[in-house]
N, C-alpha and C. Protein backbone atom coordinates (compact mmCIF):
# COMPACT_ATOMS: atom_id res chain seq x y z
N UNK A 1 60.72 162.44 88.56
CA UNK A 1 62.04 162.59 87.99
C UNK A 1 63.06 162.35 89.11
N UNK A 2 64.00 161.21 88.87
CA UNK A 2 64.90 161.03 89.70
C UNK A 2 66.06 162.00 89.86
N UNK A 3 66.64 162.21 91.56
CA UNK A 3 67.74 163.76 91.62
C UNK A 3 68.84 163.08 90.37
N UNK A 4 69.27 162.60 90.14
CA UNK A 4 70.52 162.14 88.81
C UNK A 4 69.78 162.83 87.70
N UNK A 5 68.76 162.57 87.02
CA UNK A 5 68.21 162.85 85.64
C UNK A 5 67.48 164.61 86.17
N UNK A 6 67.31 164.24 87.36
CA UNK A 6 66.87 166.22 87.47
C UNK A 6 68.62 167.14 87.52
N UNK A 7 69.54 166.27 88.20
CA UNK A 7 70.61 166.98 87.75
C UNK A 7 71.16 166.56 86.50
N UNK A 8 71.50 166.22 85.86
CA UNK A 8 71.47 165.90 84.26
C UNK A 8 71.08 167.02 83.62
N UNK A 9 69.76 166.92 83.72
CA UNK A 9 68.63 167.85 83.14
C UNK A 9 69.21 169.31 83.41
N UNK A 10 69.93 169.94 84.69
CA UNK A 10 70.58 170.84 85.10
C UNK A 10 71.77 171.68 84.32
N UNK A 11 72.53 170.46 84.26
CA UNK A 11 73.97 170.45 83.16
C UNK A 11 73.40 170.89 81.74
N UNK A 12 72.44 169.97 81.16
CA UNK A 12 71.75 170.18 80.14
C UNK A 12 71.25 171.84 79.75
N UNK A 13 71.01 172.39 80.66
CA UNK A 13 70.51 173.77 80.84
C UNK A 13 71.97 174.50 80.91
N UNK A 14 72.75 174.51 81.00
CA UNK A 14 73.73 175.22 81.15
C UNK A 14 74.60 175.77 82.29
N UNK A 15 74.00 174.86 83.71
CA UNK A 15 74.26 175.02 85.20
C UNK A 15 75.22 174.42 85.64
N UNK A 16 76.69 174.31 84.86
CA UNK A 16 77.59 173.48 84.88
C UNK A 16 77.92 173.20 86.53
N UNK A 17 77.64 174.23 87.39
CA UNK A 17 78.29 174.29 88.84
C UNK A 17 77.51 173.25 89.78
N UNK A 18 76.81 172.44 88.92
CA UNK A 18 75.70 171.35 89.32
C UNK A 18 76.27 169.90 89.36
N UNK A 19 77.52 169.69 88.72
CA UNK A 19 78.19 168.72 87.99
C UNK A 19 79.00 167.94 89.66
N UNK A 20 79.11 169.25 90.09
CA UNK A 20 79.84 168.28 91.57
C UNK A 20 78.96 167.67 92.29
N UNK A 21 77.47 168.51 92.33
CA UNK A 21 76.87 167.64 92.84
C UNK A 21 76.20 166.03 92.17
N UNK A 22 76.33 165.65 90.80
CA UNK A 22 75.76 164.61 90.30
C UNK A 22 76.99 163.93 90.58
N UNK A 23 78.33 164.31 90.12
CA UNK A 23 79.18 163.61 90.45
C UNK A 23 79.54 162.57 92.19
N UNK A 24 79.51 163.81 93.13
CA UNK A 24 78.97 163.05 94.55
C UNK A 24 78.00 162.31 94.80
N UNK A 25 77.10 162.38 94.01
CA UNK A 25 75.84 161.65 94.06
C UNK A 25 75.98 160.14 93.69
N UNK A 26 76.61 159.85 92.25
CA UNK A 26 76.96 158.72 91.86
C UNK A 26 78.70 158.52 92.02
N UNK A 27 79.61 159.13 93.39
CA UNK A 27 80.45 158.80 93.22
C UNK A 27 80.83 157.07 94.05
N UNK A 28 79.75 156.64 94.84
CA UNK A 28 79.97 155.40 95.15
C UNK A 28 79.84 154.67 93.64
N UNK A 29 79.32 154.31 93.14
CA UNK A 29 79.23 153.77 91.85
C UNK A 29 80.20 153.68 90.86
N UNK A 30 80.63 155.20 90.82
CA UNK A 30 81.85 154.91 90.31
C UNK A 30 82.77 154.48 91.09
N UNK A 31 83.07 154.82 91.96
CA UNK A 31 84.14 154.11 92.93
C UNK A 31 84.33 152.81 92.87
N UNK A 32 83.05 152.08 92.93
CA UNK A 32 83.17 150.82 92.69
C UNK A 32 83.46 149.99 91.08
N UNK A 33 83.22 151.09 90.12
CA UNK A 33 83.57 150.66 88.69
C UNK A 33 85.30 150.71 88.84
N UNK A 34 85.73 151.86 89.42
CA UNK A 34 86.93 151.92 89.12
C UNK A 34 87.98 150.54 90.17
N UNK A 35 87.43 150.33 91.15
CA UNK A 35 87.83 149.99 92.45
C UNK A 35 88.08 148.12 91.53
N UNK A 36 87.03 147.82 90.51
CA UNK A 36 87.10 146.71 90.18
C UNK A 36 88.17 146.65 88.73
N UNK A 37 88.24 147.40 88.56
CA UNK A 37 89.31 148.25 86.86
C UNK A 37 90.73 148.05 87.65
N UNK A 38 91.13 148.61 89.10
CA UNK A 38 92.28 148.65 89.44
C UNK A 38 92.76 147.13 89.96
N UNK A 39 91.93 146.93 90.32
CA UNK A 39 91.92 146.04 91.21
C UNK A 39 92.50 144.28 89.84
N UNK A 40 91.69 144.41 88.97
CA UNK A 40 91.85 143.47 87.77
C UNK A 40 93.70 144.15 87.08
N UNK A 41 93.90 145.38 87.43
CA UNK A 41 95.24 145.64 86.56
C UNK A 41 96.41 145.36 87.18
N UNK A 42 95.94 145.59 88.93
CA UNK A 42 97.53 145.23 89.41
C UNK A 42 98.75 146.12 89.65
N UNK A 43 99.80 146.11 89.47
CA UNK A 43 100.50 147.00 89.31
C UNK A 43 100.91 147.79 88.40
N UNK A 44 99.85 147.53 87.60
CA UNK A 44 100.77 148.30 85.87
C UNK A 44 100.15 149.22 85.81
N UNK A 45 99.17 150.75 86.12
CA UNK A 45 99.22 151.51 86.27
C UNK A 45 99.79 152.42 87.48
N UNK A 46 99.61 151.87 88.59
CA UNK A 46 99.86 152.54 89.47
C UNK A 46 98.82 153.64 90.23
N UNK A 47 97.93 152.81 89.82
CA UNK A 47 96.68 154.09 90.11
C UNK A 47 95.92 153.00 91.24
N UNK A 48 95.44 154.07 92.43
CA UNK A 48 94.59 153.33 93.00
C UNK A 48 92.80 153.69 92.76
N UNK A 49 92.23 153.50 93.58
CA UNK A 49 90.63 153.23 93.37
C UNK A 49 90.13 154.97 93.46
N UNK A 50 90.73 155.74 94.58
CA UNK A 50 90.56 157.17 94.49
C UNK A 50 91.02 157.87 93.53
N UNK A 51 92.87 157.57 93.34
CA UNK A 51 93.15 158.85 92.06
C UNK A 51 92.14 158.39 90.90
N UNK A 52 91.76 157.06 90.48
CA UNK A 52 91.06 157.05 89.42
C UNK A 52 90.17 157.50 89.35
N UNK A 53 89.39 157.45 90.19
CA UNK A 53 87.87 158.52 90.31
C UNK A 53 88.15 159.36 90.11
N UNK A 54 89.25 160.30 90.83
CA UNK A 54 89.07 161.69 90.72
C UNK A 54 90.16 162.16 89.56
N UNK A 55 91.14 161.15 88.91
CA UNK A 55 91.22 161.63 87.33
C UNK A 55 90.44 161.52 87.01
N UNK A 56 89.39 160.67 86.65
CA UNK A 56 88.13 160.61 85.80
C UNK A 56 87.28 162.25 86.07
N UNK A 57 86.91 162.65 87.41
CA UNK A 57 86.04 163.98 87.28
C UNK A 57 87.17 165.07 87.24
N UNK A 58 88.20 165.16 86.98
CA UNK A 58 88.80 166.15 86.32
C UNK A 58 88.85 165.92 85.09
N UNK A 59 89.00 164.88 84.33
CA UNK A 59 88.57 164.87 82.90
C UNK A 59 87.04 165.45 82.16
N UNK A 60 86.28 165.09 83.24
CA UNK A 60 84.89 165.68 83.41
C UNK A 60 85.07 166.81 83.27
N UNK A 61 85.21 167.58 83.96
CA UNK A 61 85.73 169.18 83.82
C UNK A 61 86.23 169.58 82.93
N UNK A 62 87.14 168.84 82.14
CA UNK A 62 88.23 169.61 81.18
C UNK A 62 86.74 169.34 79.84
N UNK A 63 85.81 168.49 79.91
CA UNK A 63 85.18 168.34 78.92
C UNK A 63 83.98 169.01 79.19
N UNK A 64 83.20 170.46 79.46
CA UNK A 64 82.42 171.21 79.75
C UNK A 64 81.33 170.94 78.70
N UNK A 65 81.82 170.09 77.36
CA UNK A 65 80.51 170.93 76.38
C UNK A 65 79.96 169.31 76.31
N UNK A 66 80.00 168.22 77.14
CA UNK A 66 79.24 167.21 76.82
C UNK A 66 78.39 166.79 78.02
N UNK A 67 76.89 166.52 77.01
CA UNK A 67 76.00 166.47 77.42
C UNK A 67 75.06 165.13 77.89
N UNK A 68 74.58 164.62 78.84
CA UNK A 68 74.09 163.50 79.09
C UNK A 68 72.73 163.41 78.94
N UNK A 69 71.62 162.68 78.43
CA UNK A 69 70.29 162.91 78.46
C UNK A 69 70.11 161.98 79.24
N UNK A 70 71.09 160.80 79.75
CA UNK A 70 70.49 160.17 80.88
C UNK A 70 71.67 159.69 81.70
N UNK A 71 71.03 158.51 82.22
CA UNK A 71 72.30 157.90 83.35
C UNK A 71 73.40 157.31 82.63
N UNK A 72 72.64 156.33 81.68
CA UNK A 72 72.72 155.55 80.64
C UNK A 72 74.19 156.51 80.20
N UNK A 73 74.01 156.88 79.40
CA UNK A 73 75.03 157.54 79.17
C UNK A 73 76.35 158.28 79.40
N UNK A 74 75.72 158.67 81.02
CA UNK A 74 76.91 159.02 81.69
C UNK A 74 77.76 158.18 81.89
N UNK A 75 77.07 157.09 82.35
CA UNK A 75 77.90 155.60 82.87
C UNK A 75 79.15 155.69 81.43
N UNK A 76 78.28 155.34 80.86
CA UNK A 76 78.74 154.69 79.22
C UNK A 76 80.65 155.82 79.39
N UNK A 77 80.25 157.03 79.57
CA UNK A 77 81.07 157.94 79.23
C UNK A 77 82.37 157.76 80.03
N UNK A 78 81.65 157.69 81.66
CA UNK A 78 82.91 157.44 82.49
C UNK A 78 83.66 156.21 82.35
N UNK A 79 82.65 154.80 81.80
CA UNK A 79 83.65 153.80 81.28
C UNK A 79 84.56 153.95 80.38
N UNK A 80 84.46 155.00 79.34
CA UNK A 80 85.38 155.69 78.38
C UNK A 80 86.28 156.15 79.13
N UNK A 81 85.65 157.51 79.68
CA UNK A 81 87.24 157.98 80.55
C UNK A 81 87.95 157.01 81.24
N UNK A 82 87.59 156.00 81.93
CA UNK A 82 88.10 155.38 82.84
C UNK A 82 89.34 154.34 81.66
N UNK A 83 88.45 154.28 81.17
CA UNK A 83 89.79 153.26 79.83
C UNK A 83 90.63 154.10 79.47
N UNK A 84 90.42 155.88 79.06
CA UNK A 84 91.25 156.26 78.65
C UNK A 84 92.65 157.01 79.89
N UNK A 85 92.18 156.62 80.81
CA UNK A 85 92.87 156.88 82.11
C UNK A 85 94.09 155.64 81.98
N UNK A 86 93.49 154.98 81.94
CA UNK A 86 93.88 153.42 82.50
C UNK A 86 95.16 153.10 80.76
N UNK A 87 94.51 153.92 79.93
CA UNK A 87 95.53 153.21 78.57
C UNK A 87 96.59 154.55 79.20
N UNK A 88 96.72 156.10 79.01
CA UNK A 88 97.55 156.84 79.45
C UNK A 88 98.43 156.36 80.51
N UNK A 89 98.03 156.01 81.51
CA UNK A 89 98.70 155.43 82.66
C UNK A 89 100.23 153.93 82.61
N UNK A 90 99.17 153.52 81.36
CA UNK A 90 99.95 152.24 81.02
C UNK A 90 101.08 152.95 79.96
N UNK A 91 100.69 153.71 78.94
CA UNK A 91 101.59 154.19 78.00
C UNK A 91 102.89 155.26 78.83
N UNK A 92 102.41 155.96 79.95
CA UNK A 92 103.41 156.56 80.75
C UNK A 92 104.44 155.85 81.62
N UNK A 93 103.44 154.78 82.20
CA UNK A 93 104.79 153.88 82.87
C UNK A 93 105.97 153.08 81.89
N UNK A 94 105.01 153.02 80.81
CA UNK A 94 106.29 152.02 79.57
C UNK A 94 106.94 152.89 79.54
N UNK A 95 106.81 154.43 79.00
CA UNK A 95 107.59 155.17 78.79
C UNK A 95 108.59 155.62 79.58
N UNK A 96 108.24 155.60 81.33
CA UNK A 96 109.27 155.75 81.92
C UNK A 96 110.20 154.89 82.32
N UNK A 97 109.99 153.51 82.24
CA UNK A 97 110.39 152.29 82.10
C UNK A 97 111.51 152.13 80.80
N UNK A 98 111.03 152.35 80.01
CA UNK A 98 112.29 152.66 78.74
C UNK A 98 113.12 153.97 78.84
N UNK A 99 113.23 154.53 79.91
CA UNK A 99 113.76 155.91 80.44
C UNK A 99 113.42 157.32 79.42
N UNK A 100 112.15 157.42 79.38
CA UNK A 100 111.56 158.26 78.72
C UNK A 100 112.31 159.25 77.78
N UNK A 101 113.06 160.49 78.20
CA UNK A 101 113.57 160.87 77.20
C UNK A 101 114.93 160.50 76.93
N UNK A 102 115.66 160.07 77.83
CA UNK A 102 116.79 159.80 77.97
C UNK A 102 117.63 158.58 77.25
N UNK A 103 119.11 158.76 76.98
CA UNK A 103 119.67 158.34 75.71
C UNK A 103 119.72 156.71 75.76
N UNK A 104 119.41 156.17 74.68
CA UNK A 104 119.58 154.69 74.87
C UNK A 104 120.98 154.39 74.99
N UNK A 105 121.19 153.20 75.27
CA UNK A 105 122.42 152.65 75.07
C UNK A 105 122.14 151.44 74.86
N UNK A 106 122.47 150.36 73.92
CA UNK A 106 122.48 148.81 73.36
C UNK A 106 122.92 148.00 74.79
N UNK A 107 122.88 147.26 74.93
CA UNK A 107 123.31 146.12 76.00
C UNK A 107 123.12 144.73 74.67
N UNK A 108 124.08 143.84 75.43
CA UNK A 108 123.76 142.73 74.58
C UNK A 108 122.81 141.71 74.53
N UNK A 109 121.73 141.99 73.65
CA UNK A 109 120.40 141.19 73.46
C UNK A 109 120.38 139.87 73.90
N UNK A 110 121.09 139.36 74.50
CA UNK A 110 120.71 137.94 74.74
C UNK A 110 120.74 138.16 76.36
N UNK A 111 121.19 139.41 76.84
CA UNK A 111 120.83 139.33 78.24
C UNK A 111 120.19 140.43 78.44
N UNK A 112 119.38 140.91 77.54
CA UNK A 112 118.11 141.30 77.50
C UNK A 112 117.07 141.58 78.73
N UNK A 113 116.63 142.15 79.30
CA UNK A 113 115.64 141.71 80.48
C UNK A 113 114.20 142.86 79.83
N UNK A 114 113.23 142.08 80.24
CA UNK A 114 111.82 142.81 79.41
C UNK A 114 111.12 143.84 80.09
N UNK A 115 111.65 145.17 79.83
CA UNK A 115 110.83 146.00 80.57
C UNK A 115 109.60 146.70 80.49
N UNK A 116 108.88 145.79 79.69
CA UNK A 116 107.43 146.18 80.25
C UNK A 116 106.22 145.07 80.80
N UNK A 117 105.44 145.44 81.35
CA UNK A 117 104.51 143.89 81.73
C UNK A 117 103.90 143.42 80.93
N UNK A 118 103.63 142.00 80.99
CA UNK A 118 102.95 142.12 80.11
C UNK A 118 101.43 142.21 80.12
N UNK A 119 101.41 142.38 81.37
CA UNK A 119 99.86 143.02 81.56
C UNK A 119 99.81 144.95 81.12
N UNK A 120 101.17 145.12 81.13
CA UNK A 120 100.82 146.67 80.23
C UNK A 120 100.91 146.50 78.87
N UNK A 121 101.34 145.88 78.18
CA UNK A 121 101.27 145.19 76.78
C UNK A 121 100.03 145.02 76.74
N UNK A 122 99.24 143.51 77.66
CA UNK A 122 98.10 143.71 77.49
C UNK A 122 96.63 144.95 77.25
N UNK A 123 96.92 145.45 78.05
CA UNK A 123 95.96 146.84 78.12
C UNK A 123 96.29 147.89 76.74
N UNK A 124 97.39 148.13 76.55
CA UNK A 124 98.00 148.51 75.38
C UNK A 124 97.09 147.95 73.83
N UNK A 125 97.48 146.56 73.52
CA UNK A 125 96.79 146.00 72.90
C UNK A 125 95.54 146.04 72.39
N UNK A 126 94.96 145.78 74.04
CA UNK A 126 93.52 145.62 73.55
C UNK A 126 93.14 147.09 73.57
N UNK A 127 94.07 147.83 74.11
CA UNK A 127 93.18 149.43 72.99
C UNK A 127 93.52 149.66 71.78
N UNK A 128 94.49 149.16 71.09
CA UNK A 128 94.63 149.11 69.73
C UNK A 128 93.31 148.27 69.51
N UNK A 129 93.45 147.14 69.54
CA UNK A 129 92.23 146.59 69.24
C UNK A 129 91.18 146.97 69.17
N UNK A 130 90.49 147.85 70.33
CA UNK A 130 89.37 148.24 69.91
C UNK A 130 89.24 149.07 69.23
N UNK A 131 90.41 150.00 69.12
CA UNK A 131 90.37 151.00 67.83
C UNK A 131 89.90 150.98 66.55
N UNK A 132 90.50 149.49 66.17
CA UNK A 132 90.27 148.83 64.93
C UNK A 132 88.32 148.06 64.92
N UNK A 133 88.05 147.60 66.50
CA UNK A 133 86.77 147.42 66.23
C UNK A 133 85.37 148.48 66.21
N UNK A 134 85.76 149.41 66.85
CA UNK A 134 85.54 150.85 66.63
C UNK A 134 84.71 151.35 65.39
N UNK A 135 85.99 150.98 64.37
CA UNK A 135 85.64 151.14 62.60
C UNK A 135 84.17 150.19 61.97
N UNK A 136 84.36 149.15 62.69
CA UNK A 136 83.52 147.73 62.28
C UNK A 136 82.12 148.18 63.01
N UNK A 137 82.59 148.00 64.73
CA UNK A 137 81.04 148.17 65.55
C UNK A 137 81.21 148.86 66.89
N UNK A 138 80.98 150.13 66.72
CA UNK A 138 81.19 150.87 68.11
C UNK A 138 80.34 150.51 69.29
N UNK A 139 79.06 149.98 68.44
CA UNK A 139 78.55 149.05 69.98
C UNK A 139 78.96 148.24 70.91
N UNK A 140 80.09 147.43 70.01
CA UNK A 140 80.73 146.40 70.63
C UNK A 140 81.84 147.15 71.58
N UNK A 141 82.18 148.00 71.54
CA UNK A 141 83.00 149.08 71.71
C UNK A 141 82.80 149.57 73.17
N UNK A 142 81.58 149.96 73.53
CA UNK A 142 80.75 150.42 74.50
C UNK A 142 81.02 149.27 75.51
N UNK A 143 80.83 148.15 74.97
CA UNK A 143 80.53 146.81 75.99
C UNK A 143 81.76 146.52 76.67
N UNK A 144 82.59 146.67 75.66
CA UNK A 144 84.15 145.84 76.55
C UNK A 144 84.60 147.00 77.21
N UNK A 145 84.18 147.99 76.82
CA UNK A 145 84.66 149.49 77.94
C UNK A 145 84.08 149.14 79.06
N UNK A 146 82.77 149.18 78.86
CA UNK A 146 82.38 148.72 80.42
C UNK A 146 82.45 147.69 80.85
N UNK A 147 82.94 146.53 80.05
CA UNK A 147 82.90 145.48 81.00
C UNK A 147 84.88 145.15 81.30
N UNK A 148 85.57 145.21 80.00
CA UNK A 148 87.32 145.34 80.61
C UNK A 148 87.54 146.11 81.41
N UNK A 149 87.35 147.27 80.92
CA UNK A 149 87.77 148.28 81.64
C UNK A 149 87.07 148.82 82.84
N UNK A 150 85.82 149.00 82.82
CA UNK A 150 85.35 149.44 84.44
C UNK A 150 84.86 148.39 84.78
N UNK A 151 85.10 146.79 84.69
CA UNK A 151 84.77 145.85 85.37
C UNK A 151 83.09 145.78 85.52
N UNK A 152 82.22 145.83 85.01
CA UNK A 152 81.09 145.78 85.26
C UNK A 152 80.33 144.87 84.66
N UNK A 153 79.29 144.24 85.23
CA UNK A 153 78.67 142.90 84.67
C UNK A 153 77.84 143.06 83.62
N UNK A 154 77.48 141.58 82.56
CA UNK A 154 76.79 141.83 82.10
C UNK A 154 75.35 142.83 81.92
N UNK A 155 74.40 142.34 83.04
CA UNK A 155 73.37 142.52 83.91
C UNK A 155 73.38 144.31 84.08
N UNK A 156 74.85 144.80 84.77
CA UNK A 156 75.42 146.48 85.10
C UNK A 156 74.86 146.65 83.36
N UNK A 157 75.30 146.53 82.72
CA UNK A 157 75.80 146.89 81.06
C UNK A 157 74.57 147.15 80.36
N UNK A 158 73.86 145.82 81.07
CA UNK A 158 72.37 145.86 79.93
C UNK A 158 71.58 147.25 80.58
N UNK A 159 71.64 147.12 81.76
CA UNK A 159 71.10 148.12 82.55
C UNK A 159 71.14 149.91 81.97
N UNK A 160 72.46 150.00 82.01
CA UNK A 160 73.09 151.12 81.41
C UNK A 160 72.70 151.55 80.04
N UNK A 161 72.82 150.75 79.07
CA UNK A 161 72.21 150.69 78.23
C UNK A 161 71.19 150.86 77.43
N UNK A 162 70.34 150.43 78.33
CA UNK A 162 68.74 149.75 78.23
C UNK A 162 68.79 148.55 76.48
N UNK A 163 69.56 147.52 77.31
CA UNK A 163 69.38 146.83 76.08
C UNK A 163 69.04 145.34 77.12
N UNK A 164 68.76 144.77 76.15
CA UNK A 164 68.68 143.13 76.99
C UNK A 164 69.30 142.47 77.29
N UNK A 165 69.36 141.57 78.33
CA UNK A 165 71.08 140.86 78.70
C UNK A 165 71.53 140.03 77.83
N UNK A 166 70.74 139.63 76.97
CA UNK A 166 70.45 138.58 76.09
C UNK A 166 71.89 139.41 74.76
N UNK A 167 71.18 140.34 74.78
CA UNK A 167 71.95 140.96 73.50
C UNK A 167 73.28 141.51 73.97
N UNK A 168 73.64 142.12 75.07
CA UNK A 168 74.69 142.00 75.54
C UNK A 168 75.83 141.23 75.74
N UNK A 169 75.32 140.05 76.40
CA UNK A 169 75.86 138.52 76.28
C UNK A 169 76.57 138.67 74.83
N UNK A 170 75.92 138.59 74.04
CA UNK A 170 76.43 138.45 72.81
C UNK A 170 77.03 139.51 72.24
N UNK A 171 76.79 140.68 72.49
CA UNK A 171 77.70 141.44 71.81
C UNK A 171 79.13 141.03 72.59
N UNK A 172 79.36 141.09 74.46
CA UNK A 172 80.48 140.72 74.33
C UNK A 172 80.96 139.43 74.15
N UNK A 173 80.27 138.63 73.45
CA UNK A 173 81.32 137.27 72.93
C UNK A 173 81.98 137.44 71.83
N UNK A 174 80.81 138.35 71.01
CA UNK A 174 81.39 138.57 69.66
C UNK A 174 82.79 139.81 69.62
N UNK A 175 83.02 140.49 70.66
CA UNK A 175 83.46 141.44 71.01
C UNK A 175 84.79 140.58 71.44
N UNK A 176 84.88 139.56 71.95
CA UNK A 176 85.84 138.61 72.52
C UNK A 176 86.13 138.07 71.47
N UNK A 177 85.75 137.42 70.69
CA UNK A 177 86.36 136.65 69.71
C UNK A 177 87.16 137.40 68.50
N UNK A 178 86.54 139.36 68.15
CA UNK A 178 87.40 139.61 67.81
C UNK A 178 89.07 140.24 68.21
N UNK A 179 88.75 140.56 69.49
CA UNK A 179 89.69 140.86 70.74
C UNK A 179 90.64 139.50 70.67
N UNK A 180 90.06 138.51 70.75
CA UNK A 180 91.56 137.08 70.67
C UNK A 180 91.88 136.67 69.33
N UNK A 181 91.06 137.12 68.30
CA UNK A 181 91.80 137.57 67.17
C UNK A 181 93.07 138.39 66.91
N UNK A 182 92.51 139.76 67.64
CA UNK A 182 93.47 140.58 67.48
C UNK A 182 94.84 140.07 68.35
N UNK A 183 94.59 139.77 69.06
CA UNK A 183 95.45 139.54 70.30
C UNK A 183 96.77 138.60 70.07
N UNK A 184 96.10 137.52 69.27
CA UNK A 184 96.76 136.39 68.91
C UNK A 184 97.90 136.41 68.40
């Protein structure tokens, strides 16, 4: 039994104070999921390769009652958090960008200037989007988390998984084609 799945197995038991150590254990890994997530976004969150990690294991924390039976899964999970880091981040900067609570005032629309990116539009989007693919195929769901959002390769994905690259491949094409659907 590998130390990850013997600590797993730990959490599983109810030894929550075990969690820092699996977390240190696989925090190069994540580091590098996130390191490739920031790195693809640019400036539109504002997050670098550390705060994202370590929002992600404080989200960990705030979520005590979920359980991993393997790696597989953990991965799967932190690609979740990590998207849902990464959509918050984007929805807070628009918001402070449109001066969050504070009173509008009209200017005249033709000199207009666009204050949001549209790479935060983008990210925006495609989480609506998957929302909607969600309903259809949450598998497909899984894939573009880990592969938009924590940047990870096919090959990473199938791995995680335990599915074949073969079927991966294809879930994210099919996963893409409804994504530039939506998008369009």
């Amino acid at each position: 039994m590998g130390q990850v799945t013997m600590l797993l197995s730990a959490l599983a038991d109810g030894q929550s104070e075990r969690f820092g150590e699996l977390y240190a254990l696989l925090y190069p890994e994540l580091r590098r999921l996130a390191h490739s997530r920031v790195r693809r976004s640019g400036d539109i969150t504002l997050l670098d390769t550390t705060s994202l990690v370590h929002e992600a294991y404080l989200r960990f924390e705030r979520t005590k009652d979920v359980a991993f039976s393997d790696r597989a899964q953990f991965m799967a999970y932190a690609a979740r958090v990590m998207r849902s880091i990464v959509v918050d981040a984007v929805r807070a900067r628009s918001a402070e960008r449109r001066g969050g609570d504070a009173v509008h005032v009209e200017l005249d629309d033709a000199e207009a200037i666009p204050l949001v990116d549209p790479g935060a539009n983008e990210v925006l989007r495609v989480h609506e989007s998957l929302e909607q693919l969600a309903e259809i195929d949450p598998r497909l769901v899984e894939v573009v988390e880990m592969r938009y959002f924590a940047g990870m390769t096919v090959t990473e994905i199938a791995g995680v998984l335990n599915r074949a690259e073969r079927t991966v491949a294809r879930d994210w094409e099919k996963a893409r084609l409804f994504l530039h659907a939506c998008l369009r």
